[in-house]
PDB file of N, CA and C in Angstrom:
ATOM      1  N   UNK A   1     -11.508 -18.499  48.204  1.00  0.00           N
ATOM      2  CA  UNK A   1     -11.660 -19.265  46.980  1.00  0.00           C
ATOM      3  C   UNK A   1     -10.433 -20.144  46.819  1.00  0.00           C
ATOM      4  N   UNK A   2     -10.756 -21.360  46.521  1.00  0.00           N
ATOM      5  CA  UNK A   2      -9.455 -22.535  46.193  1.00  0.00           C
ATOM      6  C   UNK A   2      -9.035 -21.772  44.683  1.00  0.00           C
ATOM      7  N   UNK A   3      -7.927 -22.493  44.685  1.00  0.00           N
ATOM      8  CA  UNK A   3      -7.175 -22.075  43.357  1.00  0.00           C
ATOM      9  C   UNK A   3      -7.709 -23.292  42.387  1.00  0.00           C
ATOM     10  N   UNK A   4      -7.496 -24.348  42.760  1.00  0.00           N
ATOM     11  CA  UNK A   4      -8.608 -25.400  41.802  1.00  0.00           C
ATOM     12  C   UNK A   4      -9.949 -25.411  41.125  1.00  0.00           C
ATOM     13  N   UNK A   5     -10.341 -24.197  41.867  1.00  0.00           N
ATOM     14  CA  UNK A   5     -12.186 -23.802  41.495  1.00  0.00           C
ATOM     15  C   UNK A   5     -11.889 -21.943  40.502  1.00  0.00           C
ATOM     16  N   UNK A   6     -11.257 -22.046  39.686  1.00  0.00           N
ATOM     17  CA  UNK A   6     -11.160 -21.207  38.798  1.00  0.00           C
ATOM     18  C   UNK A   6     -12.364 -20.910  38.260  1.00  0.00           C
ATOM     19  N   UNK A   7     -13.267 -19.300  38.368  1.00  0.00           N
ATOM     20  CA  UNK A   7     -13.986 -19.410  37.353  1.00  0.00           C
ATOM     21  C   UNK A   7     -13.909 -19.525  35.705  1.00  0.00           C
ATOM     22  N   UNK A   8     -14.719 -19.400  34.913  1.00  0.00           N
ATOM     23  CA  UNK A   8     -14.567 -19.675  34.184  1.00  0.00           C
ATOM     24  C   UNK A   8     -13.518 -18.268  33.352  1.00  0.00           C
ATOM     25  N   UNK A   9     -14.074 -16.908  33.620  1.00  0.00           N
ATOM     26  CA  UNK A   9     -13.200 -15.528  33.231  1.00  0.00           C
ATOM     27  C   UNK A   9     -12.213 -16.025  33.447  1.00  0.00           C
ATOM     28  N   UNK A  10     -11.362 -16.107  34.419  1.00  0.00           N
ATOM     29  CA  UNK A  10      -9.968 -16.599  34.713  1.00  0.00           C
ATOM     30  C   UNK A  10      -9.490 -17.452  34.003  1.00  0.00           C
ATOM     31  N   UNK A  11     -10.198 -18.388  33.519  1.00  0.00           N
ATOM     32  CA  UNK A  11      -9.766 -19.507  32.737  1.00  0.00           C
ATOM     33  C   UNK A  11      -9.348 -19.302  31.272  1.00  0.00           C
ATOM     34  N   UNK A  12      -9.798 -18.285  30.490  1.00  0.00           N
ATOM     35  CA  UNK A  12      -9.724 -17.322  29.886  1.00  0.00           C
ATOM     36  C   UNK A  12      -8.369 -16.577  29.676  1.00  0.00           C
ATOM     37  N   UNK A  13      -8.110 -16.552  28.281  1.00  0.00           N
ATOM     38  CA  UNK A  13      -6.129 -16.264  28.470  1.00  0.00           C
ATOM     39  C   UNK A  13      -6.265 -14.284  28.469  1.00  0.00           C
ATOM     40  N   UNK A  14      -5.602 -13.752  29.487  1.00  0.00           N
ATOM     41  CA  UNK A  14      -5.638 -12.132  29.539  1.00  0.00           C
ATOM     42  C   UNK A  14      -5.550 -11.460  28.245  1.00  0.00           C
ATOM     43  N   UNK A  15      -6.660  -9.735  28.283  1.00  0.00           N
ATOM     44  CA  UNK A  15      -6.400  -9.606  27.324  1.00  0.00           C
ATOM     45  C   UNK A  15      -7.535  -9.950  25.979  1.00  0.00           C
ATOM     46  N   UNK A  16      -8.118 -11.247  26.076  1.00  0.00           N
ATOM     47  CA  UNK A  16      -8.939 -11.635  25.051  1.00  0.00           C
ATOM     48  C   UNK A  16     -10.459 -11.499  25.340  1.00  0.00           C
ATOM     49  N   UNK A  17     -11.353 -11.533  24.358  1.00  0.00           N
ATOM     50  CA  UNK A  17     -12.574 -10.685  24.634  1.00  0.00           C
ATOM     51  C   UNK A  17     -13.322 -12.220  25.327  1.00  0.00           C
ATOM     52  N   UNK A  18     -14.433 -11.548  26.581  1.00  0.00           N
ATOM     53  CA  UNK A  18     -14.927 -12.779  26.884  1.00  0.00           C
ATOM     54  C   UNK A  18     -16.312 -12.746  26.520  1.00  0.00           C
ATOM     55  N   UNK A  19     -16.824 -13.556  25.790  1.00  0.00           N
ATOM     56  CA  UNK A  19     -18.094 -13.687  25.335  1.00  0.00           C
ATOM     57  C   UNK A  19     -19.537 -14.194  26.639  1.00  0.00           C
ATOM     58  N   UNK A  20     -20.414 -13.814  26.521  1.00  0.00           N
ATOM     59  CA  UNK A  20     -22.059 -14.003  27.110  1.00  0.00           C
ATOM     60  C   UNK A  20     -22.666 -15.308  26.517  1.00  0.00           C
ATOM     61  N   UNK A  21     -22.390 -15.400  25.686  1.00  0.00           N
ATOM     62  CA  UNK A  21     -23.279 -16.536  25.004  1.00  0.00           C
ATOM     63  C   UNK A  21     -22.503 -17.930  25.293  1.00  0.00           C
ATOM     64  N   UNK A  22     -23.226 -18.934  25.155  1.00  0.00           N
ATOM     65  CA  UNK A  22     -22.710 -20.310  25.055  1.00  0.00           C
ATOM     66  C   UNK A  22     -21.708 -20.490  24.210  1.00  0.00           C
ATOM     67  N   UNK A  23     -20.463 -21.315  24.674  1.00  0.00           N
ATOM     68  CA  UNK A  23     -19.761 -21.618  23.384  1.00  0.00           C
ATOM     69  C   UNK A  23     -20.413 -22.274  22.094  1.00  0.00           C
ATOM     70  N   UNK A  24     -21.518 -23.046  22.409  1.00  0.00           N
ATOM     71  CA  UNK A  24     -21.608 -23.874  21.378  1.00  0.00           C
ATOM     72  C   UNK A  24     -22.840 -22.359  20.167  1.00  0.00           C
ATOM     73  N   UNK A  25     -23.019 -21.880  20.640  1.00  0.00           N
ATOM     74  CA  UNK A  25     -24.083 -20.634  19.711  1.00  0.00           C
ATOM     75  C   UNK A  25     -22.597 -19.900  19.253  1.00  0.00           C
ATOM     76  N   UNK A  26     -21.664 -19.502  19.944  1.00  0.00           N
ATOM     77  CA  UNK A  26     -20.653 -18.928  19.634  1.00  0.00           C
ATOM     78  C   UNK A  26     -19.631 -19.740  18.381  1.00  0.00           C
ATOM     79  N   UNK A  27     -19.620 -20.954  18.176  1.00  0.00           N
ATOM     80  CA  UNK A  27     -18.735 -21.748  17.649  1.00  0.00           C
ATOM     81  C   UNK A  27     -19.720 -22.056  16.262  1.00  0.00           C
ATOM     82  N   UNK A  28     -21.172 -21.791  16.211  1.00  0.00           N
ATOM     83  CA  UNK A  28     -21.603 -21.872  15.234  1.00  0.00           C
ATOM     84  C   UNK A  28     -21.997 -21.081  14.619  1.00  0.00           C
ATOM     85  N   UNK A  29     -21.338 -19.365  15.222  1.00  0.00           N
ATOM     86  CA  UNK A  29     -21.738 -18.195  14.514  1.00  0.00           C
ATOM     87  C   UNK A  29     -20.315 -18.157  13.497  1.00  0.00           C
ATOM     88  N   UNK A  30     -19.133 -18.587  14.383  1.00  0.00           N
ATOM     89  CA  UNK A  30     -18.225 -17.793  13.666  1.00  0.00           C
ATOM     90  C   UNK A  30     -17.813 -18.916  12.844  1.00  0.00           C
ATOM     91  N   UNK A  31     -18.610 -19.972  12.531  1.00  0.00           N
ATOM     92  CA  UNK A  31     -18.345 -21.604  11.509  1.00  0.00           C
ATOM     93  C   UNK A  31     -18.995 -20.646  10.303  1.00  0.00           C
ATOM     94  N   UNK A  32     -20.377 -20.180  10.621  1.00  0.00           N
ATOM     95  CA  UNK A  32     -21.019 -19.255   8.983  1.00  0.00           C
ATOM     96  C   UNK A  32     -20.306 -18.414   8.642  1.00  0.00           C
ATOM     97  N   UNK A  33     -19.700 -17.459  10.042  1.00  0.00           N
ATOM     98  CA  UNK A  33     -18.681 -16.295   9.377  1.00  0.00           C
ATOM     99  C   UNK A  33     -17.659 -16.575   8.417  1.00  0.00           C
ATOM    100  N   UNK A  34     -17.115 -17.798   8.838  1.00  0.00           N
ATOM    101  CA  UNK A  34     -15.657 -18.149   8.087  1.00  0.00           C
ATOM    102  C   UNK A  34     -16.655 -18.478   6.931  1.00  0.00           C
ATOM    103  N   UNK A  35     -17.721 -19.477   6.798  1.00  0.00           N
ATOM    104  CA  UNK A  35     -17.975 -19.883   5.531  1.00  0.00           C
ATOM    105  C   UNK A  35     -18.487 -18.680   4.596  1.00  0.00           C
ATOM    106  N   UNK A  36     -18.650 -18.234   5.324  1.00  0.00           N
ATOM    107  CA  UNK A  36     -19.426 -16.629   4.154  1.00  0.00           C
ATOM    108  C   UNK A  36     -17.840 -16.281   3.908  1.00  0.00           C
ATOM    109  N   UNK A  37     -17.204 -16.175   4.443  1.00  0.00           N
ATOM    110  CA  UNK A  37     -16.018 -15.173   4.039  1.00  0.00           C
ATOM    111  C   UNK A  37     -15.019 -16.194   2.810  1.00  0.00           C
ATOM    112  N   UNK A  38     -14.579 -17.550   3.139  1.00  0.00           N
ATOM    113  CA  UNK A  38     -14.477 -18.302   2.706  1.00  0.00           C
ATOM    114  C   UNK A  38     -15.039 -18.229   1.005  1.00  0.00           C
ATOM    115  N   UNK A  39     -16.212 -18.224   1.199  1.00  0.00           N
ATOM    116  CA  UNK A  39     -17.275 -18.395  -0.194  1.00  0.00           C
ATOM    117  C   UNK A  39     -16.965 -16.790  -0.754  1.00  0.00           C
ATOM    118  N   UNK A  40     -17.038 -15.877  -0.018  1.00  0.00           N
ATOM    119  CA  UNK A  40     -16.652 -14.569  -1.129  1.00  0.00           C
ATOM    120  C   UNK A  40     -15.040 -13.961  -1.765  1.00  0.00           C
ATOM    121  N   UNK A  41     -14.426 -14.650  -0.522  1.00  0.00           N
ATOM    122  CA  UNK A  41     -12.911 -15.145  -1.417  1.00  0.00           C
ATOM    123  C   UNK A  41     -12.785 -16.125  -2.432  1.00  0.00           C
ATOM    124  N   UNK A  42     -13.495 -17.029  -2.147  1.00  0.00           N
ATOM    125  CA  UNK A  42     -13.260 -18.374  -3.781  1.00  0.00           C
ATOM    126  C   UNK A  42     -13.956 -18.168  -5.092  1.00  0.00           C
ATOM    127  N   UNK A  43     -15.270 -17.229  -4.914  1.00  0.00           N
ATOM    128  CA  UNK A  43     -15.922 -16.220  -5.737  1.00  0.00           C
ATOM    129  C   UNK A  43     -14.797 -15.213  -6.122  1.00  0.00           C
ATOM    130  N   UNK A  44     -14.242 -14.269  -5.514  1.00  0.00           N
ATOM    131  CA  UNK A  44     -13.269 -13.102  -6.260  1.00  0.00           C
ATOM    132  C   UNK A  44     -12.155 -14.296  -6.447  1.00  0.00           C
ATOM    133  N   UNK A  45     -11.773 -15.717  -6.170  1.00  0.00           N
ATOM    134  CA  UNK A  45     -10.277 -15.662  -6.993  1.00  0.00           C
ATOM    135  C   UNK A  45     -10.731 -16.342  -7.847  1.00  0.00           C
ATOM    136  N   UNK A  46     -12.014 -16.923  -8.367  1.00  0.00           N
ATOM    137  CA  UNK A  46     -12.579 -17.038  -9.623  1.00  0.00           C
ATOM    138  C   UNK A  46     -12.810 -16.102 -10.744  1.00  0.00           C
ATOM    139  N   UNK A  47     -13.042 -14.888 -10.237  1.00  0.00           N
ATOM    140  CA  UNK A  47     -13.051 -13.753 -10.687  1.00  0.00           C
ATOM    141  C   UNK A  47     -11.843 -13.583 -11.435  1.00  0.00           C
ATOM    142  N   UNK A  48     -11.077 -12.661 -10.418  1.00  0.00           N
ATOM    143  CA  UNK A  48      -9.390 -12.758 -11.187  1.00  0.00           C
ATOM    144  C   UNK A  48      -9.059 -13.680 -11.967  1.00  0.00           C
ATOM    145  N   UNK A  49      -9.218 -14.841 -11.958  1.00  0.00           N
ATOM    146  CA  UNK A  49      -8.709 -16.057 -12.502  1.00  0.00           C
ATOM    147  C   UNK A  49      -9.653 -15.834 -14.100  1.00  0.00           C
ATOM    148  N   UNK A  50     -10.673 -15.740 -14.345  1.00  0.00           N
ATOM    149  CA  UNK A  50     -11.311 -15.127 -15.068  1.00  0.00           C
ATOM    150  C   UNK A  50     -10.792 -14.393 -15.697  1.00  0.00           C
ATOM    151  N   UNK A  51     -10.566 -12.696 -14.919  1.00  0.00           N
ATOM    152  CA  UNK A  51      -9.948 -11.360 -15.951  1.00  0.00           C
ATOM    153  C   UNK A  51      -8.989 -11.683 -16.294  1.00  0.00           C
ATOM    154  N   UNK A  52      -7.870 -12.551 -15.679  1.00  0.00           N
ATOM    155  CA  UNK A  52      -6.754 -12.865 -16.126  1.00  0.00           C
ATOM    156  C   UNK A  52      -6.660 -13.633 -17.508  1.00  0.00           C
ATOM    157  N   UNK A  53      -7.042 -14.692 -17.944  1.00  0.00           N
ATOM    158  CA  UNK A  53      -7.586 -15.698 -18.558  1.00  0.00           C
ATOM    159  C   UNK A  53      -8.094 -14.498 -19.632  1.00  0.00           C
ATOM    160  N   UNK A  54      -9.040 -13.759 -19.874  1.00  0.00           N
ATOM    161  CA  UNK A  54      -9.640 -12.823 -20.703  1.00  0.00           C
ATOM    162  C   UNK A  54      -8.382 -11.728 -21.296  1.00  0.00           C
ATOM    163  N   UNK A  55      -7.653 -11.162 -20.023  1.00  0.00           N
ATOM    164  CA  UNK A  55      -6.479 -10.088 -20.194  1.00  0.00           C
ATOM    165  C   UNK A  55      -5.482 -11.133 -21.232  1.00  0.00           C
ATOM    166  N   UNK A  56      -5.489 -12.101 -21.661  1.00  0.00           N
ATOM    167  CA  UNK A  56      -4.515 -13.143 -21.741  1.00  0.00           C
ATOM    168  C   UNK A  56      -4.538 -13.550 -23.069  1.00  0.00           C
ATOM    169  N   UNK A  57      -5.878 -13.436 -23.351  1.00  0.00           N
ATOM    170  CA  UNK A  57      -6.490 -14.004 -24.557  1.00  0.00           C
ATOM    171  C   UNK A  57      -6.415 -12.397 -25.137  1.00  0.00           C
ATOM    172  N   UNK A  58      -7.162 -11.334 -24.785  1.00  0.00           N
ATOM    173  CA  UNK A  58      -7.160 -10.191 -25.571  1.00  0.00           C
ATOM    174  C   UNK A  58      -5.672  -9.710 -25.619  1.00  0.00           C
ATOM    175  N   UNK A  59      -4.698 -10.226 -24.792  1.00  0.00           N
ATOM    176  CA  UNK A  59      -3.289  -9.475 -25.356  1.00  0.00           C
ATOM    177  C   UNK A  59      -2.970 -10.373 -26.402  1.00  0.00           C
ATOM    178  N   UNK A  60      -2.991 -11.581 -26.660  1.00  0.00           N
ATOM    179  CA  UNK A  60      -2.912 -12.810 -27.277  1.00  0.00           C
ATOM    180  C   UNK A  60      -3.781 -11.436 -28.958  1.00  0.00           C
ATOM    181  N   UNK A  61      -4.754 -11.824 -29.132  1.00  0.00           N
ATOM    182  CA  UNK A  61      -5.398 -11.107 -29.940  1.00  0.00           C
ATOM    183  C   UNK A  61      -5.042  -9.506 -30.821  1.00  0.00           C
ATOM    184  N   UNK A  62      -4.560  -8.932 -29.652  1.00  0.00           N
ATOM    185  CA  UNK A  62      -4.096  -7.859 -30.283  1.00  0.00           C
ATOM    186  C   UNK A  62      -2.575  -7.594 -31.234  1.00  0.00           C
ATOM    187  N   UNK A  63      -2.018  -9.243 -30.468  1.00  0.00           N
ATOM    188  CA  UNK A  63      -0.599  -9.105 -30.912  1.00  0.00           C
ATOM    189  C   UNK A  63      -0.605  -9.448 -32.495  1.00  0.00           C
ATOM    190  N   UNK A  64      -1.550 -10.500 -32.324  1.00  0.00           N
ATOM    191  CA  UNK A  64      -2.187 -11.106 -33.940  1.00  0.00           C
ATOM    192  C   UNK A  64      -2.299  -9.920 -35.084  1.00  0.00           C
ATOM    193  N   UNK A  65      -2.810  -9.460 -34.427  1.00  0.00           N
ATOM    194  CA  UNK A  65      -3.781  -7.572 -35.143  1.00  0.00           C
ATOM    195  C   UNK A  65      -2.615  -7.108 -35.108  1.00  0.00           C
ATOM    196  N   UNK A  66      -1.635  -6.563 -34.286  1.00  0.00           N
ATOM    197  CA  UNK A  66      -0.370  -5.880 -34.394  1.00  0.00           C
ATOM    198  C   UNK A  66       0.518  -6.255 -35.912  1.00  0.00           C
ATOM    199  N   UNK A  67       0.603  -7.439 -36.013  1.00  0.00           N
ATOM    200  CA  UNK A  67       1.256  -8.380 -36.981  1.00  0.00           C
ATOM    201  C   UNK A  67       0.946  -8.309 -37.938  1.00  0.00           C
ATOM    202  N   UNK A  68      -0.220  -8.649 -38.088  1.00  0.00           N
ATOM    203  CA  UNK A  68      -1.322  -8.326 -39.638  1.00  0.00           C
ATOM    204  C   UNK A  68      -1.040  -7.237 -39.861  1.00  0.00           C
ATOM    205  N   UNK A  69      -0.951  -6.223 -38.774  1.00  0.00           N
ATOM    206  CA  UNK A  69      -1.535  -4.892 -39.437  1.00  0.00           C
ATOM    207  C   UNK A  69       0.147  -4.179 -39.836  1.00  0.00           C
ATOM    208  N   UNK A  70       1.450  -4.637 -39.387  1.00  0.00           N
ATOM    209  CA  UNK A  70       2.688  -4.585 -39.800  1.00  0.00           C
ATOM    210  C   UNK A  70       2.558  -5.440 -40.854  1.00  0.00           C
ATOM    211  N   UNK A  71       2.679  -6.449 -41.360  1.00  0.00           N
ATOM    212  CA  UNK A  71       2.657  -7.081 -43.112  1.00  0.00           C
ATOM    213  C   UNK A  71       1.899  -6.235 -43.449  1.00  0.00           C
ATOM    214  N   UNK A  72       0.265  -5.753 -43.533  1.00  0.00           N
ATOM    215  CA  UNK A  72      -0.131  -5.391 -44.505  1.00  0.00           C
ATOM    216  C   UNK A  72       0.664  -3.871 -44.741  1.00  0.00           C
ATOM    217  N   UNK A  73       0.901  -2.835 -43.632  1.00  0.00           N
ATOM    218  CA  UNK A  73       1.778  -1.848 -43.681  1.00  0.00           C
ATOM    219  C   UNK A  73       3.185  -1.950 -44.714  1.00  0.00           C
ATOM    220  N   UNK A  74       3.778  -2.953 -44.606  1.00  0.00           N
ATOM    221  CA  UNK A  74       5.129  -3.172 -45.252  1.00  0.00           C
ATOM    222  C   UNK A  74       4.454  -3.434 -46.733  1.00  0.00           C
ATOM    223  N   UNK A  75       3.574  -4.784 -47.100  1.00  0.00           N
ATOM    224  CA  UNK A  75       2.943  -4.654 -48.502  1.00  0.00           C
ATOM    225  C   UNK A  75       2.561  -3.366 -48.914  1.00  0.00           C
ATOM    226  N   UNK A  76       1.926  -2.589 -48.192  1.00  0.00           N
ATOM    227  CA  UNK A  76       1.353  -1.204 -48.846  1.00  0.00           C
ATOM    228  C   UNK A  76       2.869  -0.237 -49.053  1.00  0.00           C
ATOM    229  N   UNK A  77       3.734  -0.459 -48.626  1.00  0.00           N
ATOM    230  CA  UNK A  77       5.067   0.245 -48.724  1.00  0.00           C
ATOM    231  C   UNK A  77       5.763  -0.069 -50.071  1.00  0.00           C
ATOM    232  N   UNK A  78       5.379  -1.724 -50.132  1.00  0.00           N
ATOM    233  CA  UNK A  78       5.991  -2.203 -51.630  1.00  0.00           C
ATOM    234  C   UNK A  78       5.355  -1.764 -52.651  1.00  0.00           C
ATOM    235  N   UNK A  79       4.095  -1.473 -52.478  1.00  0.00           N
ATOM    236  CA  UNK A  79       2.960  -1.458 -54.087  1.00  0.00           C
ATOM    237  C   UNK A  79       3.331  -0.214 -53.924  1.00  0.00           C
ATOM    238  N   UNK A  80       3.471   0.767 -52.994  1.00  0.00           N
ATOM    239  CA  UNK A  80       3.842   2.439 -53.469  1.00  0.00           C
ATOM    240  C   UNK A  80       5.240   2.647 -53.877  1.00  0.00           C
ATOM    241  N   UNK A  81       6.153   1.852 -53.420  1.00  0.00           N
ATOM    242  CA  UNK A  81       7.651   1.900 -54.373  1.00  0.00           C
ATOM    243  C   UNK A  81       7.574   1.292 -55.712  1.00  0.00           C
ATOM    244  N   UNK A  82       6.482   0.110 -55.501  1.00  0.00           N
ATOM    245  CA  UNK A  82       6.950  -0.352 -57.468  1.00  0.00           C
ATOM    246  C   UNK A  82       6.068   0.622 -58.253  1.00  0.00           C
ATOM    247  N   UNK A  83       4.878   1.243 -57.706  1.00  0.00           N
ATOM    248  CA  UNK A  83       3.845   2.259 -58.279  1.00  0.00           C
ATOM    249  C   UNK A  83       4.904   3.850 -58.663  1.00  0.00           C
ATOM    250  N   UNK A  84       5.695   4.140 -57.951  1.00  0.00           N
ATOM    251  CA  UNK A  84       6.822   4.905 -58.083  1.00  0.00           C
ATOM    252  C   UNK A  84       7.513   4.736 -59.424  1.00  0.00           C
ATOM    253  N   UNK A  85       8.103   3.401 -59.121  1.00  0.00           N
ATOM    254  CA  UNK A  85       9.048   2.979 -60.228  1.00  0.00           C
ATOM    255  C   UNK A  85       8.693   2.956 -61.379  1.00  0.00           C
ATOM    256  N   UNK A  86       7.365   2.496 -61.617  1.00  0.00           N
ATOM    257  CA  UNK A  86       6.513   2.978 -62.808  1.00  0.00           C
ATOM    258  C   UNK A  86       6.234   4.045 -63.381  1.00  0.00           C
ATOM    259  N   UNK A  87       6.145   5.139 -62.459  1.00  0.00           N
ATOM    260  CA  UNK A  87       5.922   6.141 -62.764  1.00  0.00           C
ATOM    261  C   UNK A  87       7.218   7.064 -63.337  1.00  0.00           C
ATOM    262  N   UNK A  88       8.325   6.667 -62.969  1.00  0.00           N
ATOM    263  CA  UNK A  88       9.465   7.144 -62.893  1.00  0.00           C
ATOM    264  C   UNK A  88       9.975   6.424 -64.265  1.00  0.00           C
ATOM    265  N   UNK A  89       9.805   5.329 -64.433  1.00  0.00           N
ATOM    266  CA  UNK A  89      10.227   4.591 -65.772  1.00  0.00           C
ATOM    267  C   UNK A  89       9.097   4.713 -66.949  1.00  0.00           C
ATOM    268  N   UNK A  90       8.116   4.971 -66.689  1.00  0.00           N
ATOM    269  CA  UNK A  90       6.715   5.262 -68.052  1.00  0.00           C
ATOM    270  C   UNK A  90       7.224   6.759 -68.855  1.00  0.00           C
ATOM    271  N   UNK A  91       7.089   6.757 -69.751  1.00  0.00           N
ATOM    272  CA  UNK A  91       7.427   7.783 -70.700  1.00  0.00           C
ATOM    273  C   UNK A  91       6.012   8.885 -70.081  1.00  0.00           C
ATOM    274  N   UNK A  92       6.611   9.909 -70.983  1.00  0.00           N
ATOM    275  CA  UNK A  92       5.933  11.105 -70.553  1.00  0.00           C
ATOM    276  C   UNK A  92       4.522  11.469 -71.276  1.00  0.00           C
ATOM    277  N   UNK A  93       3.096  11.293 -70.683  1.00  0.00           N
ATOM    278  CA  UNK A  93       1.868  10.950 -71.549  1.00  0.00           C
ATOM    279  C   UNK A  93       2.215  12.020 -72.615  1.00  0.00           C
ATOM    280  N   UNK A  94       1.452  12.150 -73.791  1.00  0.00           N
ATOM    281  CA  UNK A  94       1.358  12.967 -74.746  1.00  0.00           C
ATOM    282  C   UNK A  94       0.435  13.978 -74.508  1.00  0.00           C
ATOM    283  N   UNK A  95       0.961  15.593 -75.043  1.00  0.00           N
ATOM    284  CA  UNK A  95       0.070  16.452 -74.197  1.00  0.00           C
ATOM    285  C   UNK A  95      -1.357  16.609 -74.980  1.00  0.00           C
ATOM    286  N   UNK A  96      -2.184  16.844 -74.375  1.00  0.00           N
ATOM    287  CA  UNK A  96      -3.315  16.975 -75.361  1.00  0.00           C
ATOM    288  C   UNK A  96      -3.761  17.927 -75.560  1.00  0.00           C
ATOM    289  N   UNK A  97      -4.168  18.816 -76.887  1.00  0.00           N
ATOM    290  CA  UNK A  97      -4.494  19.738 -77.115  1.00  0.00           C
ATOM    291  C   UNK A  97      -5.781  19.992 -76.359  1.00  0.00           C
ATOM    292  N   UNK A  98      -5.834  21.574 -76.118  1.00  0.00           N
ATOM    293  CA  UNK A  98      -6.749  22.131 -75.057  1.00  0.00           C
ATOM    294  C   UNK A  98      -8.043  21.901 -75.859  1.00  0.00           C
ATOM    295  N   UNK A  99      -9.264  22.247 -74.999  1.00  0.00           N
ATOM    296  CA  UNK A  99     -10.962  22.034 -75.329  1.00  0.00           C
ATOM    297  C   UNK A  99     -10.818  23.292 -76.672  1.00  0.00           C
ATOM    298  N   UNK A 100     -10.271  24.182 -76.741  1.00  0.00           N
ATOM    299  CA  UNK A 100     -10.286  25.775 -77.452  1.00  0.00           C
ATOM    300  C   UNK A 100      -9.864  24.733 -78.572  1.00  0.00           C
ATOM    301  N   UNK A 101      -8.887  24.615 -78.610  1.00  0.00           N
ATOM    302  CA  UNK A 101      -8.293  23.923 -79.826  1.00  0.00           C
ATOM    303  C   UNK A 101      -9.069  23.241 -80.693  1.00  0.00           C
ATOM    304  N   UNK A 102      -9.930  21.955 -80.030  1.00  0.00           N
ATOM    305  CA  UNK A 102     -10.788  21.297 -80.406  1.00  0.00           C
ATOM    306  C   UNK A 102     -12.050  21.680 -81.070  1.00  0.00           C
ATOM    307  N   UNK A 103     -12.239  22.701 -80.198  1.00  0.00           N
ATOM    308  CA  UNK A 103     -13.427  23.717 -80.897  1.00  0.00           C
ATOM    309  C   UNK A 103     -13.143  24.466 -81.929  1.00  0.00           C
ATOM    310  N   UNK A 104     -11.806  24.422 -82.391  1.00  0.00           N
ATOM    311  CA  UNK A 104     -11.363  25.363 -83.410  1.00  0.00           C
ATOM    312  C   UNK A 104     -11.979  24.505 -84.639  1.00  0.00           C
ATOM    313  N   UNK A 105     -11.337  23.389 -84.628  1.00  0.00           N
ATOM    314  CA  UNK A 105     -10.800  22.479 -85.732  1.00  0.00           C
ATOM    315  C   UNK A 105     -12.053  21.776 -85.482  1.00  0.00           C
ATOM    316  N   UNK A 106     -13.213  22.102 -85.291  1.00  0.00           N
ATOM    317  CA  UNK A 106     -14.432  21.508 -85.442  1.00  0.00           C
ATOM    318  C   UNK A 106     -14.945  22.286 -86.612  1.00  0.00           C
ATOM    319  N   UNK A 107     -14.887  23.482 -86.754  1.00  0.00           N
ATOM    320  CA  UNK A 107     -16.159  24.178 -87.669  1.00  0.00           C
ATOM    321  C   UNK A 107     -15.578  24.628 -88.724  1.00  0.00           C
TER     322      UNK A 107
END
């Protein structure tokens, strides 16, 4: 065999798998492979891009709610100290004679 008349295996870098089929059936299997794979990666980083965007907005949301719900906490702290102070500064009700009593001074 001349060294110029290489088959085609040889031609072939060692080591790498050698395929049966035509290149050109071969070059248009693994064109769909990439595109399928391609298309279900740009699908999931739409995805993420998505939960993220959602995770973003609901932390956004809760911080709102956190806030509200500290003012209204601190207001409810004030109306029970001045409700205190009232109570603490109002004179002492007048006692009222018992139901017995009442029934006395009826008949």
């Amino acid at each position: 065999m001349e060294p110029h008349m290489a088959s085609h295996s040889e031609e072939s870098p060692k080591g790498t798998t050698s395929y049966r089929s035509p290149w050109r059936v071969l070059a248009r299997a693994f064109e769909k492979s990439r595109d399928l794979w391609k298309t279900k990666y740009k699908m999931l980083r739409e995805r993420i891009k998505a939960f993220r965007t959602e995770l973003r907005d609901l932390r956004r949301s809760r911080d709102r709610w956190r806030a509200k719900a500290e003012i209204l906490e601190q207001q409810l702290d004030e109306l029970r100290a001045q409700m205190q102070r009232r109570v603490e500064q109002s004179p002492p009700a007048p006692s009222r004679p018992s139901p017995s009593v009442l029934t006395q001074l009826s008949k």
